[in-house]
N, C-alpha and C. Protein backbone atom coordinates (compact mmCIF):
# COMPACT_ATOMS: atom_id res chain seq x y z
N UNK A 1 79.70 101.81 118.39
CA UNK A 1 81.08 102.22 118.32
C UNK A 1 81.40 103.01 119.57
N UNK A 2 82.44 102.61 120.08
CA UNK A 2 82.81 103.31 121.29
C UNK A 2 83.37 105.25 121.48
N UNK A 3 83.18 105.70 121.48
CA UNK A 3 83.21 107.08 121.50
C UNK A 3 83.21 107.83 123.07
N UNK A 4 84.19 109.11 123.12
CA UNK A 4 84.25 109.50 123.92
C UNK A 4 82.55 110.85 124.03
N UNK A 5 82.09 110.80 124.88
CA UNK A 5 81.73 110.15 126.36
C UNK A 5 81.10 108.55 126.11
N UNK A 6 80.97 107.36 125.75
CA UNK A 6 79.73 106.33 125.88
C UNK A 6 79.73 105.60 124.34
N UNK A 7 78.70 105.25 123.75
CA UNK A 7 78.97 104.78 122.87
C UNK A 7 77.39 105.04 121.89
N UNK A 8 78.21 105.69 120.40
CA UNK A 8 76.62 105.77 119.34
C UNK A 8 76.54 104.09 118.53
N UNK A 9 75.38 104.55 117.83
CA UNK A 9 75.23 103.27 116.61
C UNK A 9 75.83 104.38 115.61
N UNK A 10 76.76 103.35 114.99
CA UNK A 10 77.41 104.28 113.62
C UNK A 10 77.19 103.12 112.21
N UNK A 11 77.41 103.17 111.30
CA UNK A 11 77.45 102.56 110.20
C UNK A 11 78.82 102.31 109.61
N UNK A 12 79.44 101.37 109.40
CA UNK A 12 80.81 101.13 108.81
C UNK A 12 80.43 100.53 107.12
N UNK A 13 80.93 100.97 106.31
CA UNK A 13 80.52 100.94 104.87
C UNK A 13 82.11 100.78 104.02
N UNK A 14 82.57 99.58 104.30
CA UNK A 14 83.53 99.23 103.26
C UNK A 14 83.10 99.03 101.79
N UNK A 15 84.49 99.62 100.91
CA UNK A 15 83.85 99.71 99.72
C UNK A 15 85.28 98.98 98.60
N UNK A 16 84.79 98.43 97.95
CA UNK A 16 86.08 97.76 96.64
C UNK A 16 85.85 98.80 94.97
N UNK A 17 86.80 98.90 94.78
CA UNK A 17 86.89 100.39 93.79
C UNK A 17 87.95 99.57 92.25
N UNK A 18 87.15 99.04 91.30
CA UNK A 18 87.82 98.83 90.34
C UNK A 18 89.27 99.99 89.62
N UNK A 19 90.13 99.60 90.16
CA UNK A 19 91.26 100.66 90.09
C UNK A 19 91.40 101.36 88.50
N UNK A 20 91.07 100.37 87.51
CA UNK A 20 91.29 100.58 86.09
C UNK A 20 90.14 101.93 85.61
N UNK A 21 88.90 101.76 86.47
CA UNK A 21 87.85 102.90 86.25
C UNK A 21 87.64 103.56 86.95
N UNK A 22 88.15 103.52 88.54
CA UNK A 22 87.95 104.13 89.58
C UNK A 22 86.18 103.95 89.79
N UNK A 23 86.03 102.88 89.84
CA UNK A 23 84.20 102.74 89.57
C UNK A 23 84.22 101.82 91.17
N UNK A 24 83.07 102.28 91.83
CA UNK A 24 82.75 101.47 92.60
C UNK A 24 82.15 100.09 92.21
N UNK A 25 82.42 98.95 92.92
CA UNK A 25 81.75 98.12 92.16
C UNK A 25 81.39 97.18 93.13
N UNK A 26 81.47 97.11 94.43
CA UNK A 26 81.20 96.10 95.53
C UNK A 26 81.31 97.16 97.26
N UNK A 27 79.84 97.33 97.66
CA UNK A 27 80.39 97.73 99.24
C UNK A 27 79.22 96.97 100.18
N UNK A 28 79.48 97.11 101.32
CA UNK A 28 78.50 96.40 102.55
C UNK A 28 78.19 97.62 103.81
N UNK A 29 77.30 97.31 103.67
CA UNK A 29 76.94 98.10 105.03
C UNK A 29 76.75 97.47 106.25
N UNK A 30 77.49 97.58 107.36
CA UNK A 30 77.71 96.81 108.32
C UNK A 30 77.69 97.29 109.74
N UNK A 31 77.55 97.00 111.40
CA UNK A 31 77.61 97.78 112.25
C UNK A 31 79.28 97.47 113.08
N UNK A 32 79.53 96.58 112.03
CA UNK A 32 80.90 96.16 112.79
C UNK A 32 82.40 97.22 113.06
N UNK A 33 82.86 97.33 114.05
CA UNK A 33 83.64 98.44 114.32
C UNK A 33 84.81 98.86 113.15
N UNK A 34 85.29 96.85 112.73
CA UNK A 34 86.32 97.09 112.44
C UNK A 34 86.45 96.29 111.29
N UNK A 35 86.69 96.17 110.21
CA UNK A 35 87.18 95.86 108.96
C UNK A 35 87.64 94.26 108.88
N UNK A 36 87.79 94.15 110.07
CA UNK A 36 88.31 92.67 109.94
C UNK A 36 88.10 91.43 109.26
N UNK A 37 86.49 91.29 109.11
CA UNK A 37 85.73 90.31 108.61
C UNK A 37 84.96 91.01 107.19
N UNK A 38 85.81 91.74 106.78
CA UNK A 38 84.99 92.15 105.15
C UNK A 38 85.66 91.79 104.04
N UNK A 39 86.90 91.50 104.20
CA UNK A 39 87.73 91.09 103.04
C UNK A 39 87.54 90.22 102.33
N UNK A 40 87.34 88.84 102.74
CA UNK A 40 86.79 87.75 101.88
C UNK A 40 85.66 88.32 100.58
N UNK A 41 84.18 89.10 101.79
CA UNK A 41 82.95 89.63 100.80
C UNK A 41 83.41 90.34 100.09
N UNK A 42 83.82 91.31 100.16
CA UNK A 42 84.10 92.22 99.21
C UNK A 42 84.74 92.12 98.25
N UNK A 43 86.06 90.92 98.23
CA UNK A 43 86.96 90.86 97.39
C UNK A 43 86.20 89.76 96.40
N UNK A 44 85.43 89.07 96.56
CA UNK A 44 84.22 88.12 95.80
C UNK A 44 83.08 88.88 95.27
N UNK A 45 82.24 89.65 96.04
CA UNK A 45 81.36 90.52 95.67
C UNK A 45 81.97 91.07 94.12
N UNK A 46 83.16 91.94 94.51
CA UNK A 46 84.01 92.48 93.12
C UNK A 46 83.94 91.94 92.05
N UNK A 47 84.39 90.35 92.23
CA UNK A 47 84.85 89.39 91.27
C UNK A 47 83.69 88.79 90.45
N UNK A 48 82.65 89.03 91.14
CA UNK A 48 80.83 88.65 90.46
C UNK A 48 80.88 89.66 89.99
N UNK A 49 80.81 90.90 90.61
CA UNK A 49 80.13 92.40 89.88
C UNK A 49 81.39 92.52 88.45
N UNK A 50 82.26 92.13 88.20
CA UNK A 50 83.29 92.17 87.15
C UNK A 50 83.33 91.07 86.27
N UNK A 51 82.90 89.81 86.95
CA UNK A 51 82.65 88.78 86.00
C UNK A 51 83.99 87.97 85.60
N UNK A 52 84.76 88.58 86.82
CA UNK A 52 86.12 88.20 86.52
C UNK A 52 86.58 86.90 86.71
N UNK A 53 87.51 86.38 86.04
CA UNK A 53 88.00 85.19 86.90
C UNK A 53 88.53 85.04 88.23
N UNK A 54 89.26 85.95 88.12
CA UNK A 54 90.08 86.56 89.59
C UNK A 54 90.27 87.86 89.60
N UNK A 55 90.46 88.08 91.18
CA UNK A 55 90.78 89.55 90.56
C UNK A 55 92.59 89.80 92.23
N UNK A 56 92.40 91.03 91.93
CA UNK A 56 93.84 91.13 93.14
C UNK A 56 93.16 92.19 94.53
N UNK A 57 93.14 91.74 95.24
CA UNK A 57 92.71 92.19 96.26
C UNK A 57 93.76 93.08 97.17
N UNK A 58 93.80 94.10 97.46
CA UNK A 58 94.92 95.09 97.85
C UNK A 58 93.85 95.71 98.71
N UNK A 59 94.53 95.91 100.38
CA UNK A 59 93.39 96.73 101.78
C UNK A 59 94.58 96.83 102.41
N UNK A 60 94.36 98.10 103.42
CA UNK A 60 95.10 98.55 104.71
C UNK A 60 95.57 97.00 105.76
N UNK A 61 96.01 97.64 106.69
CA UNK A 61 95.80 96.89 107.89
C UNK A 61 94.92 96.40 108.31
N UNK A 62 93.93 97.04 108.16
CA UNK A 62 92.33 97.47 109.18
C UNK A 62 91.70 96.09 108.60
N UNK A 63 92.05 95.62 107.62
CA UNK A 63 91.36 94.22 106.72
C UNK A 63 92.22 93.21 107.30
N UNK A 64 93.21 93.07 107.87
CA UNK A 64 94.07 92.17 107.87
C UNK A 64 93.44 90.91 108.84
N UNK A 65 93.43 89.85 108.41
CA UNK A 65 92.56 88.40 109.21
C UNK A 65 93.03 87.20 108.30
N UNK A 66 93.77 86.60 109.16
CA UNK A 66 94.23 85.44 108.40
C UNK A 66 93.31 84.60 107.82
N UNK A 67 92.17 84.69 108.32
CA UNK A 67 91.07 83.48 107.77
C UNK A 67 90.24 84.42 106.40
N UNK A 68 90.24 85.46 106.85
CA UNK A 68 89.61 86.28 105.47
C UNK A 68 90.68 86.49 104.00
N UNK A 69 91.99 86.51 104.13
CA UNK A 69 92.93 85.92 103.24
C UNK A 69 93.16 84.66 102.62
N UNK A 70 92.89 84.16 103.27
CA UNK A 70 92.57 82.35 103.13
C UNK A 70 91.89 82.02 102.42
N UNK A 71 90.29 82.66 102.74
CA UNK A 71 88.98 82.58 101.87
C UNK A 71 89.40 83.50 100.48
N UNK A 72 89.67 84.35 99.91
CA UNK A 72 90.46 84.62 99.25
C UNK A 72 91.09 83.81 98.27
């Protein structure tokens, strides 16, 4: 991750939060800067860990990728 002076190794840890329990229920640990490419996993990850048929997927900007909506 780029940081002022140079650049560290950081950990980026997106996480999906069953809203009805406030329960965690799906996250990844990743070195990627930016959120872009987690939406698809996570929003599936959820949908196994819940057993759901579907579920509704709701993220910032920071998720936003037309192809990870798609997969979706």
């Amino acid at each position: 991750m780029k940081t002022t002076p140079g650049t560290e190794v950081c950990d980026n840890v997106p996480i999906a939060v069953d809203p009805r329990h406030t329960l965690l229920v799906a996250h990844e640990v990743t070195h990627d800067v930016t959120d872009l490419a987690q939406l698809a996993t996570l929003a599936n990850r959820a949908k196994d860990t819940l057993e759901a048929e579907r579920v509704e997927a709701v993220a910032d900007m920071g998720y936003y990728n037309g192809e990870e909506v798609k997969k979706c």
